[in-house]
Protein backbone atom coordinates (compact mmCIF):
# COMPACT_ATOMS: atom_id res chain seq x y z
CA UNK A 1 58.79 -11.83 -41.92
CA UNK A 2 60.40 -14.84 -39.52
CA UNK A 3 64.40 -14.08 -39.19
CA UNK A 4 64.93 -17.84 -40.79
CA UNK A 5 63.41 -16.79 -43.94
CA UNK A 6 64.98 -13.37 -44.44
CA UNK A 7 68.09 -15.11 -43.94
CA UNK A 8 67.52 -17.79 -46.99
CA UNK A 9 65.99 -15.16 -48.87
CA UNK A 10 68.90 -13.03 -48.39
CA UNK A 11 71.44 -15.94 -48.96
CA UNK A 12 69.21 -16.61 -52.54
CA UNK A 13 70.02 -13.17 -53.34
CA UNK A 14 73.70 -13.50 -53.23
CA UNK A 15 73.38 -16.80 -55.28
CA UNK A 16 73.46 -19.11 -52.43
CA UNK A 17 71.45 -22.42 -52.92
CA UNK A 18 70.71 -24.64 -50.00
CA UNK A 19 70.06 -28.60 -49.36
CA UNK A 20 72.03 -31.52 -49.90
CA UNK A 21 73.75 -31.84 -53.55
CA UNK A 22 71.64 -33.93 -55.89
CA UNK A 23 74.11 -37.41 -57.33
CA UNK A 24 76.05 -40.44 -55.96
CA UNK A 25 79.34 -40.49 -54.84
CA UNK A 26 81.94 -41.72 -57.21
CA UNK A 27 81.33 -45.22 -55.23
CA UNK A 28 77.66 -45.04 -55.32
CA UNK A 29 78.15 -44.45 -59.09
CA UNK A 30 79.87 -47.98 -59.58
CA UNK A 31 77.54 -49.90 -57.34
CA UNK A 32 74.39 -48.22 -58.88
CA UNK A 33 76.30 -49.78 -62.14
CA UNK A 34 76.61 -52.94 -60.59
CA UNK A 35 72.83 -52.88 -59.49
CA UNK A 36 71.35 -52.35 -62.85
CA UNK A 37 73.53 -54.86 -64.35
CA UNK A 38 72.37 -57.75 -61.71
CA UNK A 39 68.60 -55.84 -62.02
CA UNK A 40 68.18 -55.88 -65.62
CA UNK A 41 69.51 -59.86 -65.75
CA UNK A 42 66.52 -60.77 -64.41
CA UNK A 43 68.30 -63.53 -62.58
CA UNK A 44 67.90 -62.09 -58.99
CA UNK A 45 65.46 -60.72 -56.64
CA UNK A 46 65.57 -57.11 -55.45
CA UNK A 47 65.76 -58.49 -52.00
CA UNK A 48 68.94 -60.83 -53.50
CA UNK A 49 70.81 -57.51 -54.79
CA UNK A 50 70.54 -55.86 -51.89
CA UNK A 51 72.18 -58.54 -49.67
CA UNK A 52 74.38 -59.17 -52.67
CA UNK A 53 75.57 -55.70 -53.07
CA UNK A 54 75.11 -54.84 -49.06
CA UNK A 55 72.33 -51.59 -50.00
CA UNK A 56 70.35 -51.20 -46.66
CA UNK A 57 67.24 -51.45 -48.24
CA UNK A 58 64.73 -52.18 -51.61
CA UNK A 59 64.02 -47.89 -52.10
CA UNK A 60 67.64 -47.20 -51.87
CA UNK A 61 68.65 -49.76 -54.93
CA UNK A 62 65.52 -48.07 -56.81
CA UNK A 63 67.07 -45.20 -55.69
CA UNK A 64 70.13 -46.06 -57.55
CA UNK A 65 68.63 -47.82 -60.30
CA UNK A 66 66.46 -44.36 -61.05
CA UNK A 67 70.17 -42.13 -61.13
CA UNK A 68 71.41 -44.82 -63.92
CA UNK A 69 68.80 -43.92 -65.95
């Protein structure tokens, strides 16, 4: 067994979970409010929201739409 995966296995042992934390930021939370509201008036384009509400790019206002629901 590779060193690396001791290590994680040893770290899962003790309760340890790695990665990034699953969620939005507090901030995130209100835009991703703000997105679905503007997305589900059907009065805007995806592309229009995201220039709107400054997201970088079409996956990350799915993205945000998908942690509303």
């Amino acid at each position: 067994m590779k060193r690396p995966v001791a290590g994680m296995e040893a770290a899962r042992a003790r309760g340890k979970v790695g990665g990034r934390p699953k969620g939005l930021t507090k901030k995130s939370k209100e835009l991703a409010g703000l997105a679905a509201t503007l997305y589900l008036s059907k009065e805007y384009t995806t592309n229009q929201i995201c220039e709107q509400l400054k997201v970088g790019t079409k996956a990350t206002l799915y993205n945000y739409l998908d942690m509303r629901v």
